[in-house]
C-alpha atoms as a PDB file:
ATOM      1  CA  UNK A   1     127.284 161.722 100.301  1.00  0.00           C
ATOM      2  CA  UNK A   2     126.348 161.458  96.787  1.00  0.00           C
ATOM      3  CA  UNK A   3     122.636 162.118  95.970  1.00  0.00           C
ATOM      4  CA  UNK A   4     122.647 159.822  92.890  1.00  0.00           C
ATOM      5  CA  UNK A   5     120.640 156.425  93.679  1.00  0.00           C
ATOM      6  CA  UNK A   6     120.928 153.699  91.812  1.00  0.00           C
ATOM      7  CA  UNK A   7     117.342 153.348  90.300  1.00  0.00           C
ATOM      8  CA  UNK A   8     115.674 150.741  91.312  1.00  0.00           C
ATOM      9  CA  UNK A   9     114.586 147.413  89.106  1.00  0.00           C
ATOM     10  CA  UNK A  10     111.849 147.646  87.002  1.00  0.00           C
ATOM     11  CA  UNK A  11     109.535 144.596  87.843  1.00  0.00           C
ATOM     12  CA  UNK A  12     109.684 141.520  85.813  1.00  0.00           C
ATOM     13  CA  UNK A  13     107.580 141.329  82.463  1.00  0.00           C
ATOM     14  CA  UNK A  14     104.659 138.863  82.303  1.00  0.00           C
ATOM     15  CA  UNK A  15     104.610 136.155  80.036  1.00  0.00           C
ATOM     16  CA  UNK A  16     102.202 134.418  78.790  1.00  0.00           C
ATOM     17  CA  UNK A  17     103.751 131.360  78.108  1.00  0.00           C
ATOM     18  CA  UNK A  18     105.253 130.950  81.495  1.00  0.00           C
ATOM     19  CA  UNK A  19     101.998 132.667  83.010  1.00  0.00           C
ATOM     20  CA  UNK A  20      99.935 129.542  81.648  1.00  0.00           C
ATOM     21  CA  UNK A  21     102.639 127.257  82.375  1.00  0.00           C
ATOM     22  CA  UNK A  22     102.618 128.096  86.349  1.00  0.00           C
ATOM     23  CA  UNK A  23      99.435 127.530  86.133  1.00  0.00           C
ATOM     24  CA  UNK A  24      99.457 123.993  84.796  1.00  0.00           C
ATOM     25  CA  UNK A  25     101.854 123.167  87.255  1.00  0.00           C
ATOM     26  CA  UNK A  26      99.573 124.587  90.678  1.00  0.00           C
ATOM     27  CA  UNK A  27      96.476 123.048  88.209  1.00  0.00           C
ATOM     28  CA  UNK A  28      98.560 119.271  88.892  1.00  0.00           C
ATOM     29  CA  UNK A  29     100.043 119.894  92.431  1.00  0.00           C
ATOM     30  CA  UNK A  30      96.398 120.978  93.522  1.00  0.00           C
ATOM     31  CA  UNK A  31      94.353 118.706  90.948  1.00  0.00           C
ATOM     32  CA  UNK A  32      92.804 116.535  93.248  1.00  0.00           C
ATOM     33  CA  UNK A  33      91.618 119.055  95.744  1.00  0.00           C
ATOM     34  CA  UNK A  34      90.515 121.534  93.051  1.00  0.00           C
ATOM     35  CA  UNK A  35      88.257 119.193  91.147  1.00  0.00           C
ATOM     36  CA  UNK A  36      87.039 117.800  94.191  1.00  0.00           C
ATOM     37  CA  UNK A  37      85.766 121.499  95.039  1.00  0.00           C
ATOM     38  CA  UNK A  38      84.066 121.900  91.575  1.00  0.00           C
ATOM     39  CA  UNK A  39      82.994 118.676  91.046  1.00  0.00           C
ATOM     40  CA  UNK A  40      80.691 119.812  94.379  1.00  0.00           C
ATOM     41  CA  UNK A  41      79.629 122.868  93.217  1.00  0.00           C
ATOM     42  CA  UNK A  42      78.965 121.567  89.450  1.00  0.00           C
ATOM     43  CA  UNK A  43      77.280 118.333  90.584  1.00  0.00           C
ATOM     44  CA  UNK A  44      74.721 120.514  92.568  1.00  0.00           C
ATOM     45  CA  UNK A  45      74.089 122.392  89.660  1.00  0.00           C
ATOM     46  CA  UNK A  46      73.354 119.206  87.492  1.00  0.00           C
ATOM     47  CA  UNK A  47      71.395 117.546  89.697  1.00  0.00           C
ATOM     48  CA  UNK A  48      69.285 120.687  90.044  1.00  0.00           C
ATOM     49  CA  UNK A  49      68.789 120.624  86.161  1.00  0.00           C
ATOM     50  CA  UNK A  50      67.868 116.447  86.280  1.00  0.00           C
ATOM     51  CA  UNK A  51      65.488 116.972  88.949  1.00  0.00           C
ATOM     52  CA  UNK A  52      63.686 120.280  86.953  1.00  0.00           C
ATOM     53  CA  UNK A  53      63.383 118.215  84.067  1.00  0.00           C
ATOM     54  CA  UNK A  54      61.555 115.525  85.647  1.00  0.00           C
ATOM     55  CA  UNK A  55      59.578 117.536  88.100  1.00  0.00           C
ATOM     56  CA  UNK A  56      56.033 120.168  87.105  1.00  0.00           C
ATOM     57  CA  UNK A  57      54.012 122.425  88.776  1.00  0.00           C
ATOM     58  CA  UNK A  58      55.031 124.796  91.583  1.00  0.00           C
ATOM     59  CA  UNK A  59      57.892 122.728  92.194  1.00  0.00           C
ATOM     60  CA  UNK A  60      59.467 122.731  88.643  1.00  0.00           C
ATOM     61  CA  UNK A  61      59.283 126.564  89.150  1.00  0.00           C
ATOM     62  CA  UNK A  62      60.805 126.124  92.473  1.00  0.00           C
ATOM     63  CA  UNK A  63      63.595 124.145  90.840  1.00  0.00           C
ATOM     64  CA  UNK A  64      64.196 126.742  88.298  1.00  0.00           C
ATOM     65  CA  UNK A  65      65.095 129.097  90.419  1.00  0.00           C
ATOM     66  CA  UNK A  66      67.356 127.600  92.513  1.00  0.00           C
ATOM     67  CA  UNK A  67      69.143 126.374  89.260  1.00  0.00           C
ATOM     68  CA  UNK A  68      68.869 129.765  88.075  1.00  0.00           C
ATOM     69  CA  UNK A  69      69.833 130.790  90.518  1.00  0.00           C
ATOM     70  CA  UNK A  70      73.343 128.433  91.505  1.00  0.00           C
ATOM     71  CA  UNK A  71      74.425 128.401  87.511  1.00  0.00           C
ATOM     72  CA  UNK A  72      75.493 131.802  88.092  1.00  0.00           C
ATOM     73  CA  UNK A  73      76.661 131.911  91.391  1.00  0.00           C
ATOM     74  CA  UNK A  74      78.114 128.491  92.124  1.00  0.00           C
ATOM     75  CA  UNK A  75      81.336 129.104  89.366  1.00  0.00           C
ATOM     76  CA  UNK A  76      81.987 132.190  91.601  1.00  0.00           C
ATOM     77  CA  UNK A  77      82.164 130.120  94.510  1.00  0.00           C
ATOM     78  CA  UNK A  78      84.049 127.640  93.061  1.00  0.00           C
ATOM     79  CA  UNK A  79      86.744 130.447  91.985  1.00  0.00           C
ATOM     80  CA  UNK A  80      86.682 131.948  94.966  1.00  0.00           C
ATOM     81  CA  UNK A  81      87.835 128.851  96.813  1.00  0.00           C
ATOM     82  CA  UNK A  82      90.221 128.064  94.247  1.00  0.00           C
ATOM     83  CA  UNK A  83      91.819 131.066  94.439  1.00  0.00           C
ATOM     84  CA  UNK A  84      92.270 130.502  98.312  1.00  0.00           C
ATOM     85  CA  UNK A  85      93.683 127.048  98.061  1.00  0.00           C
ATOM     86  CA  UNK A  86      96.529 128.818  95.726  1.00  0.00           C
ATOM     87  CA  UNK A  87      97.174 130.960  98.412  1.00  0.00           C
ATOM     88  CA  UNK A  88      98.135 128.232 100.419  1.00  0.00           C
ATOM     89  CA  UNK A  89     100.445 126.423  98.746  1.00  0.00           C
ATOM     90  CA  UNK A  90     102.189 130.327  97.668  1.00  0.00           C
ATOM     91  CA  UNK A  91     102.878 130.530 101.168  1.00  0.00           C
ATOM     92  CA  UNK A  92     103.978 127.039 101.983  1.00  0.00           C
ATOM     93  CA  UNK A  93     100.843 126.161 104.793  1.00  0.00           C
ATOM     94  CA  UNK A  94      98.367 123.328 104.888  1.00  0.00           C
ATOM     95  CA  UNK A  95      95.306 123.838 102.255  1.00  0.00           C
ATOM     96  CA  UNK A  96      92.569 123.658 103.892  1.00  0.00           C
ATOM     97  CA  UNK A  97      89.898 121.490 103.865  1.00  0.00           C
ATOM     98  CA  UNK A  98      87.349 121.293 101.138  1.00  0.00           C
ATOM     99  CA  UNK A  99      84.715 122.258 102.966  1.00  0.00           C
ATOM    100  CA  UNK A 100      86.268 125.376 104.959  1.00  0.00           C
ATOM    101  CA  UNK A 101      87.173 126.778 101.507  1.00  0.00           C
ATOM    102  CA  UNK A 102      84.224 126.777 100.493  1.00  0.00           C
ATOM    103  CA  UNK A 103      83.036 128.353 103.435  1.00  0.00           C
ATOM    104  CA  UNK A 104      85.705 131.362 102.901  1.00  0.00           C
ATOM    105  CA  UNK A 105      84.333 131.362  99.354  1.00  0.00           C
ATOM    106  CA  UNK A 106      80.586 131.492 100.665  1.00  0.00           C
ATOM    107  CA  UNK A 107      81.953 134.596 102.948  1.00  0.00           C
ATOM    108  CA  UNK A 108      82.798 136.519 100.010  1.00  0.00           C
ATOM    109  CA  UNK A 109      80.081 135.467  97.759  1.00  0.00           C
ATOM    110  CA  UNK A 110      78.114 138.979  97.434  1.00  0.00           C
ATOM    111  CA  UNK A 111      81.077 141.052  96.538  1.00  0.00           C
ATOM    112  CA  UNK A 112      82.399 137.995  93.979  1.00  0.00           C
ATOM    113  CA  UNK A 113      78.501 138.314  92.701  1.00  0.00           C
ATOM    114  CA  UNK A 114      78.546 142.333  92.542  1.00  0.00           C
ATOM    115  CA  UNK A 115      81.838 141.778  90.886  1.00  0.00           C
ATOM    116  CA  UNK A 116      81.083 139.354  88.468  1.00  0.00           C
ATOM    117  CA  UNK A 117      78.126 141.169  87.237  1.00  0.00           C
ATOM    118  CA  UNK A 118      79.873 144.197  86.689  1.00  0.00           C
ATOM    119  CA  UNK A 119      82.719 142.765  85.797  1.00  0.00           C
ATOM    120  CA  UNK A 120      80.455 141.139  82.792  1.00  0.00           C
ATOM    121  CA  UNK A 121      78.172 144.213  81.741  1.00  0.00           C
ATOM    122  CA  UNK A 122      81.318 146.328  81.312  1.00  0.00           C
ATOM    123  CA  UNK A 123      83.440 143.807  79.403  1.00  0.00           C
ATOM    124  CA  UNK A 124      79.972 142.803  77.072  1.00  0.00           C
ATOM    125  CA  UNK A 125      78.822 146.416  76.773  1.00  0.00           C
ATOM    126  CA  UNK A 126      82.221 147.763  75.702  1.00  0.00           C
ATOM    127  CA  UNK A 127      82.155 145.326  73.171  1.00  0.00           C
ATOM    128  CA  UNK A 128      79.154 145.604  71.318  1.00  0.00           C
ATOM    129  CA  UNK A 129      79.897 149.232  71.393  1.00  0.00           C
ATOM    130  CA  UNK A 130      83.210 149.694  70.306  1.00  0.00           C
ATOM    131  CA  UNK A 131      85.523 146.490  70.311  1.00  0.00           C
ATOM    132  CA  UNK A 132      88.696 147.740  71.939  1.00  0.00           C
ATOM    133  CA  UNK A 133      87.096 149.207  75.751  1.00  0.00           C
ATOM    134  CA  UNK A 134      85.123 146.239  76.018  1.00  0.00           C
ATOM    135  CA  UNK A 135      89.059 143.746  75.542  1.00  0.00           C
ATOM    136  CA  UNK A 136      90.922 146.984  78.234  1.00  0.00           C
ATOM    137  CA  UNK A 137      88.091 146.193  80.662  1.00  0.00           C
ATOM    138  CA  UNK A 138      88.606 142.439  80.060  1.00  0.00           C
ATOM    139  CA  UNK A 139      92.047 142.857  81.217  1.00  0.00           C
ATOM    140  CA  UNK A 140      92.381 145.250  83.611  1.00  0.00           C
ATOM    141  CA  UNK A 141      89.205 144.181  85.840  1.00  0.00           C
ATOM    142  CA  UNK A 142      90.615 140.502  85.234  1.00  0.00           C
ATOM    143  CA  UNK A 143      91.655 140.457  89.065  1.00  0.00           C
ATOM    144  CA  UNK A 144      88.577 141.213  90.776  1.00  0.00           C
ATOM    145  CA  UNK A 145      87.494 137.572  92.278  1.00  0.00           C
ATOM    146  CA  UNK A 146      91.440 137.336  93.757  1.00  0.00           C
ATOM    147  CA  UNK A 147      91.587 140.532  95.052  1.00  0.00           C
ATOM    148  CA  UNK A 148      88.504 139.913  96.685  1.00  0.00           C
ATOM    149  CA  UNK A 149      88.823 136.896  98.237  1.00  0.00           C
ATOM    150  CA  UNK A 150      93.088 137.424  98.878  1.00  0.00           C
ATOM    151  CA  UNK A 151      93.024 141.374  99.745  1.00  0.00           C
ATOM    152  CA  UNK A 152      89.249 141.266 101.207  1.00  0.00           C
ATOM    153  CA  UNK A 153      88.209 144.211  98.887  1.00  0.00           C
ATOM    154  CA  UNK A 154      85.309 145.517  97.924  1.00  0.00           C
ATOM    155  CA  UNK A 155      83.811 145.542  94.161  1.00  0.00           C
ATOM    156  CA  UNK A 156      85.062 149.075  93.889  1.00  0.00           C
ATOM    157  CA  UNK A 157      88.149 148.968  96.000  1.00  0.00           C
ATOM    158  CA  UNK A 158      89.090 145.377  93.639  1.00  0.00           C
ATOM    159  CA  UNK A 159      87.872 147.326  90.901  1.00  0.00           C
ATOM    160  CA  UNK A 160      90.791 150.038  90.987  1.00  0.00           C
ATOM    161  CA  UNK A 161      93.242 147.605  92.640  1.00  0.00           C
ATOM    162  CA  UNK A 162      93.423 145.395  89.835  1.00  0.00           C
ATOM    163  CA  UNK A 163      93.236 148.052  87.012  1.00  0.00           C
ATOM    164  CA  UNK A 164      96.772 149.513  89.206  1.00  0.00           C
ATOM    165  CA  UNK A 165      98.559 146.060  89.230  1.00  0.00           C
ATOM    166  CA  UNK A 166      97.454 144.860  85.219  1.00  0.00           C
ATOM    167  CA  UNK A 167      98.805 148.826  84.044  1.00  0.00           C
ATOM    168  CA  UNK A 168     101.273 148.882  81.577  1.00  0.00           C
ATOM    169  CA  UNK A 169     101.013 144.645  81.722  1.00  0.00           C
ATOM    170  CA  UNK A 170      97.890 144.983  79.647  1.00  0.00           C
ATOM    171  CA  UNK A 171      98.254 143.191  76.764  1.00  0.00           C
ATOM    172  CA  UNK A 172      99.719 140.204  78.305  1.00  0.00           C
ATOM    173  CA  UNK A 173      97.120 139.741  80.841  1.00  0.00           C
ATOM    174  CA  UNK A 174      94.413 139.978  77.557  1.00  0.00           C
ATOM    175  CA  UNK A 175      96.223 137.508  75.937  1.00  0.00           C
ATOM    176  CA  UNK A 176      96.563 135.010  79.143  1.00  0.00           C
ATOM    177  CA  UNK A 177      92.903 135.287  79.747  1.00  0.00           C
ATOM    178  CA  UNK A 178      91.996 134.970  75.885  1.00  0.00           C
ATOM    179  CA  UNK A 179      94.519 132.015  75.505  1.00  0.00           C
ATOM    180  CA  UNK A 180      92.619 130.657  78.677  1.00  0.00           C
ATOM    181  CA  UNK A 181      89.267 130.429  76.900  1.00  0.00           C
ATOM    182  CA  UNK A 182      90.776 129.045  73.814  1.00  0.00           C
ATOM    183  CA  UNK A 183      92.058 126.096  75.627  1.00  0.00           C
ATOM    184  CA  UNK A 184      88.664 125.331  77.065  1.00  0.00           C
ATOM    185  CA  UNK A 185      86.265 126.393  74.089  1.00  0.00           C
ATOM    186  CA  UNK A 186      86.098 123.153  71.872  1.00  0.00           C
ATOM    187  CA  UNK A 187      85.240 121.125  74.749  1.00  0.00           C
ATOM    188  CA  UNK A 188      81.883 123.473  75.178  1.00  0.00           C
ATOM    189  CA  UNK A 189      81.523 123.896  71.332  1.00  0.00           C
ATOM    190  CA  UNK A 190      81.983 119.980  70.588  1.00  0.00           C
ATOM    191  CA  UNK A 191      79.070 119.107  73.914  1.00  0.00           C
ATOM    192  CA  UNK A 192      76.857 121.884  72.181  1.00  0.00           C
ATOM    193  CA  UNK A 193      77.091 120.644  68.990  1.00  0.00           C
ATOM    194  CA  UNK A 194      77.626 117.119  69.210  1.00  0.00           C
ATOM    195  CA  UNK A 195      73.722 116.131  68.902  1.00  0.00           C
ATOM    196  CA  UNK A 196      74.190 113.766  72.229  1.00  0.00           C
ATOM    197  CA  UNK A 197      71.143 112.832  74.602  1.00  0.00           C
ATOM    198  CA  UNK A 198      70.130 114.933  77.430  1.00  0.00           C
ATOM    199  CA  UNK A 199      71.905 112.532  80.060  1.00  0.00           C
ATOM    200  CA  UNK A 200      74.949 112.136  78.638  1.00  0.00           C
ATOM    201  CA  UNK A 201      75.131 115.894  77.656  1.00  0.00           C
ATOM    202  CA  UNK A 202      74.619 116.933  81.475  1.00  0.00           C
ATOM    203  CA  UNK A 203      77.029 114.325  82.504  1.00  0.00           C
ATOM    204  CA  UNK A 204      79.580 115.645  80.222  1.00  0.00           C
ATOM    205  CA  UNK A 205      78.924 119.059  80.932  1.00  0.00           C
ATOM    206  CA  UNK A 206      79.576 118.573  84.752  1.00  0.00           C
ATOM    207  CA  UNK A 207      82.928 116.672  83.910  1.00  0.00           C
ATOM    208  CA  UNK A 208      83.703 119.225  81.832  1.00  0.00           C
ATOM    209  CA  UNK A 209      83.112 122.292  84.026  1.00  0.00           C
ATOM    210  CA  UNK A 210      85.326 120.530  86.916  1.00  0.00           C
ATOM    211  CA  UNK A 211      87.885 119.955  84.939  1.00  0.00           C
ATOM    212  CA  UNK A 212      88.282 123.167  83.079  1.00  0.00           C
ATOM    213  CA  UNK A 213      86.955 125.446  86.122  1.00  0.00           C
ATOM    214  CA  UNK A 214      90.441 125.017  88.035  1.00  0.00           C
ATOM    215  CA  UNK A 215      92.422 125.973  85.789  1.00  0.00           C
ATOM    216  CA  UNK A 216      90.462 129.307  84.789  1.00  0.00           C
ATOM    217  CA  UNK A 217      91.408 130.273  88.104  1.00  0.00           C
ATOM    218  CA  UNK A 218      94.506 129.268  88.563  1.00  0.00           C
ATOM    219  CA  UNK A 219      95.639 130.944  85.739  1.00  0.00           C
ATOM    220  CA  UNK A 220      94.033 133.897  87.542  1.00  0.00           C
ATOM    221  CA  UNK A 221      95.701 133.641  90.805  1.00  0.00           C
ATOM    222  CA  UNK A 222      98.887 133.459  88.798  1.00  0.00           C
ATOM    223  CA  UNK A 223      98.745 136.806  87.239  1.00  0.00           C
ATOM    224  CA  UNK A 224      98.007 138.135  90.589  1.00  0.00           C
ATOM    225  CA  UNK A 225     100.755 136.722  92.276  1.00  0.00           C
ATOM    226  CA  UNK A 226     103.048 137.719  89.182  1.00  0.00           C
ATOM    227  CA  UNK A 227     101.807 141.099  89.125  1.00  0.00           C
ATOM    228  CA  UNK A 228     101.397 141.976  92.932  1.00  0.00           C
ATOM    229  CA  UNK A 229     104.504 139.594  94.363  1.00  0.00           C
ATOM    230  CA  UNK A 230     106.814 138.650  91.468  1.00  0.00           C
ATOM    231  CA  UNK A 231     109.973 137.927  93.752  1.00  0.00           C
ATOM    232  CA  UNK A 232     108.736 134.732  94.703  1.00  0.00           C
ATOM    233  CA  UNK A 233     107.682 131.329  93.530  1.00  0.00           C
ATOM    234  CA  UNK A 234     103.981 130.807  92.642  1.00  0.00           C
ATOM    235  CA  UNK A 235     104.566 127.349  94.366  1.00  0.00           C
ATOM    236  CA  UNK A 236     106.286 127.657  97.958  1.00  0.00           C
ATOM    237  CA  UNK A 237     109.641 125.345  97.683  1.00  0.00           C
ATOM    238  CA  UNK A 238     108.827 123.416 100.851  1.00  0.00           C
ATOM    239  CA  UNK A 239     105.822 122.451  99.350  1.00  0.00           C
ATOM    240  CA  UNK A 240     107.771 120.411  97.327  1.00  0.00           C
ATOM    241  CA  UNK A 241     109.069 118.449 100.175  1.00  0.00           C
ATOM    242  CA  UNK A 242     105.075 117.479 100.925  1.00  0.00           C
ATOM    243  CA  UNK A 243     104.653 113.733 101.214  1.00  0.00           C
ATOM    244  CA  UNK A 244     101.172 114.438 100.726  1.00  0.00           C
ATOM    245  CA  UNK A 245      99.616 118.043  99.163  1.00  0.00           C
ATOM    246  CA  UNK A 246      96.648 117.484 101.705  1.00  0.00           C
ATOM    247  CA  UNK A 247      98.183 116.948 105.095  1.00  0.00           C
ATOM    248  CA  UNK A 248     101.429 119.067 104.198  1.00  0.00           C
ATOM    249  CA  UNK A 249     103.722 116.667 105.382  1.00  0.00           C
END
């Protein structure tokens, strides 16, 4: 028998264009559900900020830090469970409820927090330094919050994981998650510079952030599902057969 093999296919190119398209289409299917999640998180978060501006003493300080506090780890949460409602509908089961994602979220939270800040010092640091390591580590650590939460990895284990699947894909990833922030970046600019009242600015800003937050990491959970499973649909095709995206019937 001949030792010649036939060698095998290389694995499909990522696109941005269809990356961010997927994306918008699991952003729709899962729209209610996924704003519903952040529009939890975020409302906490704003109320936190009403009730510190009309509070003083001990208890303003209180207030502080638990806003402090939840501004930076509440969007992690909120990924986290977005990322696991994706999940579901990849593999065709029942999302789960609202409340036991964000329980599976809340499960993971230190590693998504130990990656997040890492994730941020590396990308900011190799930026002010020298441009170009600051954009690599912007791409290939890109996949830390859905290797966490999908893979149960560690920081470091996610760390090297996602740096394996985004090689030689690089580029593309960069310009998904760039192309990401561009989409959402007037919104922020225009509420930041649009001279508006305190209420209506933290009103805004909560819309704003649950709206936008999905999306972030959906576009996310695509790459990873491109990258680390690109023989199948993003979106399971009995799911498309649903009656009804939360009782998966």
């Amino acid at each position: 028998m001949s030792d010649f093999q036939v060698p095998a296919t290389p694995p499909e190119r990522l696109k941005v264009r269809r990356t961010l398209r997927e994306a918008f289409a699991v952003y729709r299917l899962l729209f209610a559900r996924s704003v519903t999640v952040a529009a939890i998180v975020f409302g906490v978060i704003a109320l936190l900020d009403i009730a510190w501006h009309a509070s003083a003493g001990a208890e303003r300080q209180l207030l502080a830090v638990l806003w402090f506090v939840l501004s930076f780890g509440g969007p992690l949460i909120v990924q986290g469970a977005l990322v696991a409602i994706v999940r579901n509908v990849h593999e065709g089961v029942v999302p789960e409820k609202i409340g036991t994602l964000l329980g599976m979220s809340g499960a993971r939270f230190w590693e998504l927090l130990g990656a997040a800040i890492l994730y941020g010092l590396c990308v900011l640091g190799g930026l002010i330094l020298f441009v170009i390591p600051g954009l690599i580590v912007l791409a290939r650590w890109s996949l830390l919050a859905p290797l966490i939460v999908l893979e149960n990895c560690g920081v470091g284990e996610a760390r090297r994981r996602s740096s394996s699947l985004v090689k030689g894909q690089g580029r593309t990833v960069l310009l998904c998650v760039l192309a990401t922030w561009l989409i959402q970046a007037p919104v922020y600019v225009a509420l930041s510079a649009g001279g508006l009242g305190y209420g209506t600015q933290t009103f805004l800003t909560f819309l704003a952030s649950a709206l936008t937050a999905p999306f972030t990491a959906h576009v996310l959970t695509v790459i990873y599902y491109r990258l680390s499973d690109p023989d199948r649909p993003i979106i399971h095709p009995s799911v498309s057969r649903w009656r009804s995206i939360w009782d998966g019937v």
